[in-house]
N, C-alpha and C. Protein backbone atom coordinates (compact mmCIF):
# COMPACT_ATOMS: atom_id res chain seq x y z
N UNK A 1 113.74 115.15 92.92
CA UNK A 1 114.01 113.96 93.69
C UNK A 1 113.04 112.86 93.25
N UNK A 2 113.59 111.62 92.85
CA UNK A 2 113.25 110.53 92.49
C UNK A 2 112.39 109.51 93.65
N UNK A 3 111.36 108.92 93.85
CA UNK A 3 111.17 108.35 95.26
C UNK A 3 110.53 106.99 94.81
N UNK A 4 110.44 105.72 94.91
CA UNK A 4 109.88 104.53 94.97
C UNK A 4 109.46 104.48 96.05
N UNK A 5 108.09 104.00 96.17
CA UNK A 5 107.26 103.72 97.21
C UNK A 5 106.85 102.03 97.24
N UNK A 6 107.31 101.19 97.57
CA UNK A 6 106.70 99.50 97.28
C UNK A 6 105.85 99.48 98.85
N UNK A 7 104.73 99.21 98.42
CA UNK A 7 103.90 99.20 99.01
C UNK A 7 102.14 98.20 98.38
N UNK A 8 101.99 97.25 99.02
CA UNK A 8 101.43 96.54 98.39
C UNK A 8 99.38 96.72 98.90
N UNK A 9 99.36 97.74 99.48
CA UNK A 9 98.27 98.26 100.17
C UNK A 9 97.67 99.27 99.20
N UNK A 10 96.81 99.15 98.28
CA UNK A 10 96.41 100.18 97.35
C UNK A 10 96.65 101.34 97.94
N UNK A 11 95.41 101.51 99.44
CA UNK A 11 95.41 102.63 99.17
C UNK A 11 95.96 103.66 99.79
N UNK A 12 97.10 102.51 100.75
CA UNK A 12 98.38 103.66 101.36
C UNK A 12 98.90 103.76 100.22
N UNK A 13 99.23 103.06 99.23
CA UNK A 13 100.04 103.71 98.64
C UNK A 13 100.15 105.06 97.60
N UNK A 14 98.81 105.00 97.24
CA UNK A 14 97.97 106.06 96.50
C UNK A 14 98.59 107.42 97.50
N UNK A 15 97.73 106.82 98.65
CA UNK A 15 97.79 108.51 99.72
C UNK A 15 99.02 108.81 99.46
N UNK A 16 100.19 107.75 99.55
CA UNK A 16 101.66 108.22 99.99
C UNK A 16 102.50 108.88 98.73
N UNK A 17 101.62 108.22 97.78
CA UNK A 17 101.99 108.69 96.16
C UNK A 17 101.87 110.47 95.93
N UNK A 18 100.35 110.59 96.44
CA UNK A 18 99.97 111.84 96.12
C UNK A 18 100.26 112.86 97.24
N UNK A 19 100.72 112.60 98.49
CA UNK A 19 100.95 113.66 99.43
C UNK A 19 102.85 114.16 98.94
N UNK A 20 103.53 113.09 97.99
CA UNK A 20 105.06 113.54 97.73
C UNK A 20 104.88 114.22 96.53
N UNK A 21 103.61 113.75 95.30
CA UNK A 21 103.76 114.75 94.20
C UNK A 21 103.10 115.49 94.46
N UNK A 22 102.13 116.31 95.19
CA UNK A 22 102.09 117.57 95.56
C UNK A 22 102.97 118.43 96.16
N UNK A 23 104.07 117.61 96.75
CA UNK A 23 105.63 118.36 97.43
C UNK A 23 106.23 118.83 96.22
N UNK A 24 105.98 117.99 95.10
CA UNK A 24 106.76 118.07 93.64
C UNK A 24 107.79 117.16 93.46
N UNK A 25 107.73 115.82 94.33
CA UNK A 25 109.01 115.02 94.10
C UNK A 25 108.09 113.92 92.72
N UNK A 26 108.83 113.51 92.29
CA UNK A 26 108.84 112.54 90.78
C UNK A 26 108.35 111.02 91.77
N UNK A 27 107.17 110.44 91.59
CA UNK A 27 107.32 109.32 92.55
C UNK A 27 106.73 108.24 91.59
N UNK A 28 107.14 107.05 91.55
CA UNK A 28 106.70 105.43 91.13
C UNK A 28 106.49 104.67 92.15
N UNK A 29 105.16 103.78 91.57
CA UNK A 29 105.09 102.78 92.99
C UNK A 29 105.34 101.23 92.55
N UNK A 30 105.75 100.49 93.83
CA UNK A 30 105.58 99.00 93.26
C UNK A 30 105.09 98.24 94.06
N UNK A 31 103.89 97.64 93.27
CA UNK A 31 102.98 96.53 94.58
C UNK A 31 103.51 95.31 95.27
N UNK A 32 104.60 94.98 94.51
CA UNK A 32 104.87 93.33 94.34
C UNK A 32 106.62 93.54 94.89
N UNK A 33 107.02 92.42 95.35
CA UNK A 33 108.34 92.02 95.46
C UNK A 33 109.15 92.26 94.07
N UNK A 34 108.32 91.56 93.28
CA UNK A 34 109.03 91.09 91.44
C UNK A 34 109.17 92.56 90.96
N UNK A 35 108.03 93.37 90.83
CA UNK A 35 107.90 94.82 90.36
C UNK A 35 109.03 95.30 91.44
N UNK A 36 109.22 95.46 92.51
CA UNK A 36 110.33 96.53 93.17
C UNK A 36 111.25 96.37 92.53
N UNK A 37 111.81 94.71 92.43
CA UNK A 37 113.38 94.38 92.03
C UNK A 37 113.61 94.76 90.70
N UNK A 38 112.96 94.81 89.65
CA UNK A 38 112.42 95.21 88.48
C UNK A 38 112.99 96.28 88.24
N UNK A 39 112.12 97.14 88.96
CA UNK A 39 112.27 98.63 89.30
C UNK A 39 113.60 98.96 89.79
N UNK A 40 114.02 98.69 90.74
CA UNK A 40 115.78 99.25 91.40
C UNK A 40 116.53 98.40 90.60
N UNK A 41 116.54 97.67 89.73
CA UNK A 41 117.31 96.76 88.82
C UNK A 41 117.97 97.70 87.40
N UNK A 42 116.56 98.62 87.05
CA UNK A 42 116.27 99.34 86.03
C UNK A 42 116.48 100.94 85.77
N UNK A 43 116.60 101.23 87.45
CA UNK A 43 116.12 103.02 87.36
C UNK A 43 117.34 103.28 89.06
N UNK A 44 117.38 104.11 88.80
CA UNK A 44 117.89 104.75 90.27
C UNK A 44 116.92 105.99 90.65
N UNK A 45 116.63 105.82 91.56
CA UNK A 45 116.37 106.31 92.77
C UNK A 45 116.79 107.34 94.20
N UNK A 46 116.23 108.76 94.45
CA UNK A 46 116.86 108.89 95.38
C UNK A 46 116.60 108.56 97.10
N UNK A 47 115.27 107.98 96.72
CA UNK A 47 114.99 107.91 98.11
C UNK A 47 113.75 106.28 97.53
N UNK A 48 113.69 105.51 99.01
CA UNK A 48 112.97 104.20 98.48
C UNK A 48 112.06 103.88 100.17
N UNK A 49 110.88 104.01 99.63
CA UNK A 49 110.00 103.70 100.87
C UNK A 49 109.62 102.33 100.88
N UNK A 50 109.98 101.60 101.88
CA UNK A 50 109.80 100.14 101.44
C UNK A 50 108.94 99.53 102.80
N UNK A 51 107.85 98.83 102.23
CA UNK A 51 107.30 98.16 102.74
C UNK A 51 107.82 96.03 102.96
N UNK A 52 108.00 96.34 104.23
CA UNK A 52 108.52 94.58 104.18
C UNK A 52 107.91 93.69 104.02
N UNK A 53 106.67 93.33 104.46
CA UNK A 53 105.67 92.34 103.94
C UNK A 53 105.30 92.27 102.55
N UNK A 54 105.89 91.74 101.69
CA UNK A 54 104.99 91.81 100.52
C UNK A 54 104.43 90.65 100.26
N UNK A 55 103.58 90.55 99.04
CA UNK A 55 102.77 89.15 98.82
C UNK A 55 103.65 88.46 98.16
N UNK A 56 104.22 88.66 97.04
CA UNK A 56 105.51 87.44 96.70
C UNK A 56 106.77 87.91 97.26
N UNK A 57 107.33 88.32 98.69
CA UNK A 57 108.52 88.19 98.76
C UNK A 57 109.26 88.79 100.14
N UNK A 58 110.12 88.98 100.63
CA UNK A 58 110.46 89.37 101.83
C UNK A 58 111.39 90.83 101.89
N UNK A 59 110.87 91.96 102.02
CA UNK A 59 111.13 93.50 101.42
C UNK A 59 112.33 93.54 102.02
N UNK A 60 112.94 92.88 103.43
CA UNK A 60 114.45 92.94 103.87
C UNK A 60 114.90 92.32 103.19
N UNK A 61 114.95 91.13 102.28
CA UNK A 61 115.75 90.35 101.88
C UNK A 61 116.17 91.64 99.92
N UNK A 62 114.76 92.12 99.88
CA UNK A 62 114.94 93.47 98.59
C UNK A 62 115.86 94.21 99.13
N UNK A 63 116.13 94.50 100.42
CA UNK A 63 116.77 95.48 101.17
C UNK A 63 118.44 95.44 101.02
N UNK A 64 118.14 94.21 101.03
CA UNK A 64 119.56 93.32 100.85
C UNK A 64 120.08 93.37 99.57
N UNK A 65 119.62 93.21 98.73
CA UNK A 65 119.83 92.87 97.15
C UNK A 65 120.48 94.94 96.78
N UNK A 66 119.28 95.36 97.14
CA UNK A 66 119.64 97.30 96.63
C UNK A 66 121.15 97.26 97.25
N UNK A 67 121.23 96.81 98.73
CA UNK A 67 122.68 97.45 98.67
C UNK A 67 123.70 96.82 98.12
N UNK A 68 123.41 95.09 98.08
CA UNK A 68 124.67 94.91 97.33
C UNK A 68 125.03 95.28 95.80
N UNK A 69 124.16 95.77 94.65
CA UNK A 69 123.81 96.45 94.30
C UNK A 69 125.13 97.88 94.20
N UNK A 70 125.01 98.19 95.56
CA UNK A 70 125.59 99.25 95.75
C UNK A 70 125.66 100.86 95.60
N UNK A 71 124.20 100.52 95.41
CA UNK A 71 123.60 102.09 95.44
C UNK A 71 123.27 103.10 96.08
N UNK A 72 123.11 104.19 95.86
CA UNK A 72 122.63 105.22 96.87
C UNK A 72 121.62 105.74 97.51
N UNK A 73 120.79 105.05 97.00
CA UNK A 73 119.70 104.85 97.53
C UNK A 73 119.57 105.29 98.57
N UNK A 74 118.97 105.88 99.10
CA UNK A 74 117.89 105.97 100.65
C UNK A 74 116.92 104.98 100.70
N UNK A 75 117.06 104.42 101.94
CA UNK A 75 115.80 103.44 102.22
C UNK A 75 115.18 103.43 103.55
N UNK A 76 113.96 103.76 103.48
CA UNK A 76 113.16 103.91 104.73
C UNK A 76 111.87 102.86 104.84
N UNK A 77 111.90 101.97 105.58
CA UNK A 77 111.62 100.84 106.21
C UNK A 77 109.57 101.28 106.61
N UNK A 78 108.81 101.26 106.04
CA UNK A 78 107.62 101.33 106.52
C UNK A 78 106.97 100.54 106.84
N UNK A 79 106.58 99.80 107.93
CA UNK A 79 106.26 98.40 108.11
C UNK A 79 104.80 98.38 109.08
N UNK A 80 104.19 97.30 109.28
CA UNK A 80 103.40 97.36 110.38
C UNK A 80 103.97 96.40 111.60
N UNK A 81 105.04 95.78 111.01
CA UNK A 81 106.08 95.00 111.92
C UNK A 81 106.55 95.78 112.31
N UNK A 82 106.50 96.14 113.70
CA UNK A 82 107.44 96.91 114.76
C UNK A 82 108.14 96.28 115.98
N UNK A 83 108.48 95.14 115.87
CA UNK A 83 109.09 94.47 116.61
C UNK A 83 110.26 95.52 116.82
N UNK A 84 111.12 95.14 117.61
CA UNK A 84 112.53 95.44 118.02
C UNK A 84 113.52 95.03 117.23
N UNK A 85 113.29 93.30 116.71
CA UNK A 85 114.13 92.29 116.11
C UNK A 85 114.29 93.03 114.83
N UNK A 86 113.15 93.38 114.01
CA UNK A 86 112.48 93.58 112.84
C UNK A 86 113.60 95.11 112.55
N UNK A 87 113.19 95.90 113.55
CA UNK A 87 113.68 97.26 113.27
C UNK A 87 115.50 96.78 113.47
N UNK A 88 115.87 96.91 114.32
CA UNK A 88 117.54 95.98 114.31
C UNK A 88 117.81 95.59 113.38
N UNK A 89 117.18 95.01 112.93
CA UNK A 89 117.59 93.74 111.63
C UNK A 89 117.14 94.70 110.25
N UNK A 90 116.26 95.63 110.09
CA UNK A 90 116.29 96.51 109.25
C UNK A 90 117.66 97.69 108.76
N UNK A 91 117.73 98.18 109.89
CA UNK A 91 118.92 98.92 110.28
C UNK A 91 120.28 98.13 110.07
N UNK A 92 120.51 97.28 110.39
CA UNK A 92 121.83 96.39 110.23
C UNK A 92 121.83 96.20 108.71
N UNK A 93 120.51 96.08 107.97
CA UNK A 93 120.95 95.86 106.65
C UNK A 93 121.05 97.15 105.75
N UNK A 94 120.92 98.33 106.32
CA UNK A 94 121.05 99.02 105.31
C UNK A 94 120.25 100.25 105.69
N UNK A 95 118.89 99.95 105.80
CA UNK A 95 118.06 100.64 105.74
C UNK A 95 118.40 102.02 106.60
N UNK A 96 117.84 103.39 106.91
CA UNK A 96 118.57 104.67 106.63
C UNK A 96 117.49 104.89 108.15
N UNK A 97 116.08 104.21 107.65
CA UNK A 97 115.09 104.51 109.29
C UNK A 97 113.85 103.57 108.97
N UNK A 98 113.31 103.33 110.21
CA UNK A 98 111.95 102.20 110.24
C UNK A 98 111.13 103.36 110.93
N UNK A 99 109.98 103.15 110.05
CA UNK A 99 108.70 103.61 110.51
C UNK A 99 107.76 102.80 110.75
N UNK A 100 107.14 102.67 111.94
CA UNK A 100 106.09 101.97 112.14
C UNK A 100 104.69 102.13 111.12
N UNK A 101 103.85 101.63 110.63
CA UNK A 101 102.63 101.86 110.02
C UNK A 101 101.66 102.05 111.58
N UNK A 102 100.64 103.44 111.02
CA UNK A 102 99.72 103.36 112.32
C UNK A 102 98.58 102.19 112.03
């Protein structure tokens, strides 16, 4: 299993990197808005951990782009935005589940 992690937090993303390849899943990360789209532009994926805040770009509006796209992707929403609006509006676009960041 293939997994993208965009996550622009070094060192969650490290942790989150190394707790899936010790499961044994195949994982890539991307810091940036530009690098994700890059990335799901280029490669498929079976599963995509996505962080919405990024520094150049808006990770729902990436959210948007993968499905029209039309891929199979899995996408799971990791955010520190836990609004109500945020999670709704995640879910309506696609996304598979929102996780709050602790």
């Amino acid at each position: 299993m293939k997994i993208l992690i965009v996550e622009d937090e070094p060192s969650l993303s490290e942790i989150m990197s190394r707790a899936l390849k010790q499961e044994g899943y195949v994982v890539e990360t991307a810091a940036t808005y530009a690098e994700a789209d890059m990335k799901v532009a280029g490669y498929s994926y079976d599963c995509i951990l996505l962080d919405i805040m990024l520094p150049d770009g808006d990770g729902l509006r990436l959210l948007e782009q993968i499905k029209a796209l039309n891929n199979d992707e899995r996408v799971i929403i990791i955010s520190a935005r836990d609004s109500l609006d945020d999670k709704i509006e995640g879910l309506e676009l696609g996304a598979d589940d929102y996780l709050p960041k602790p």
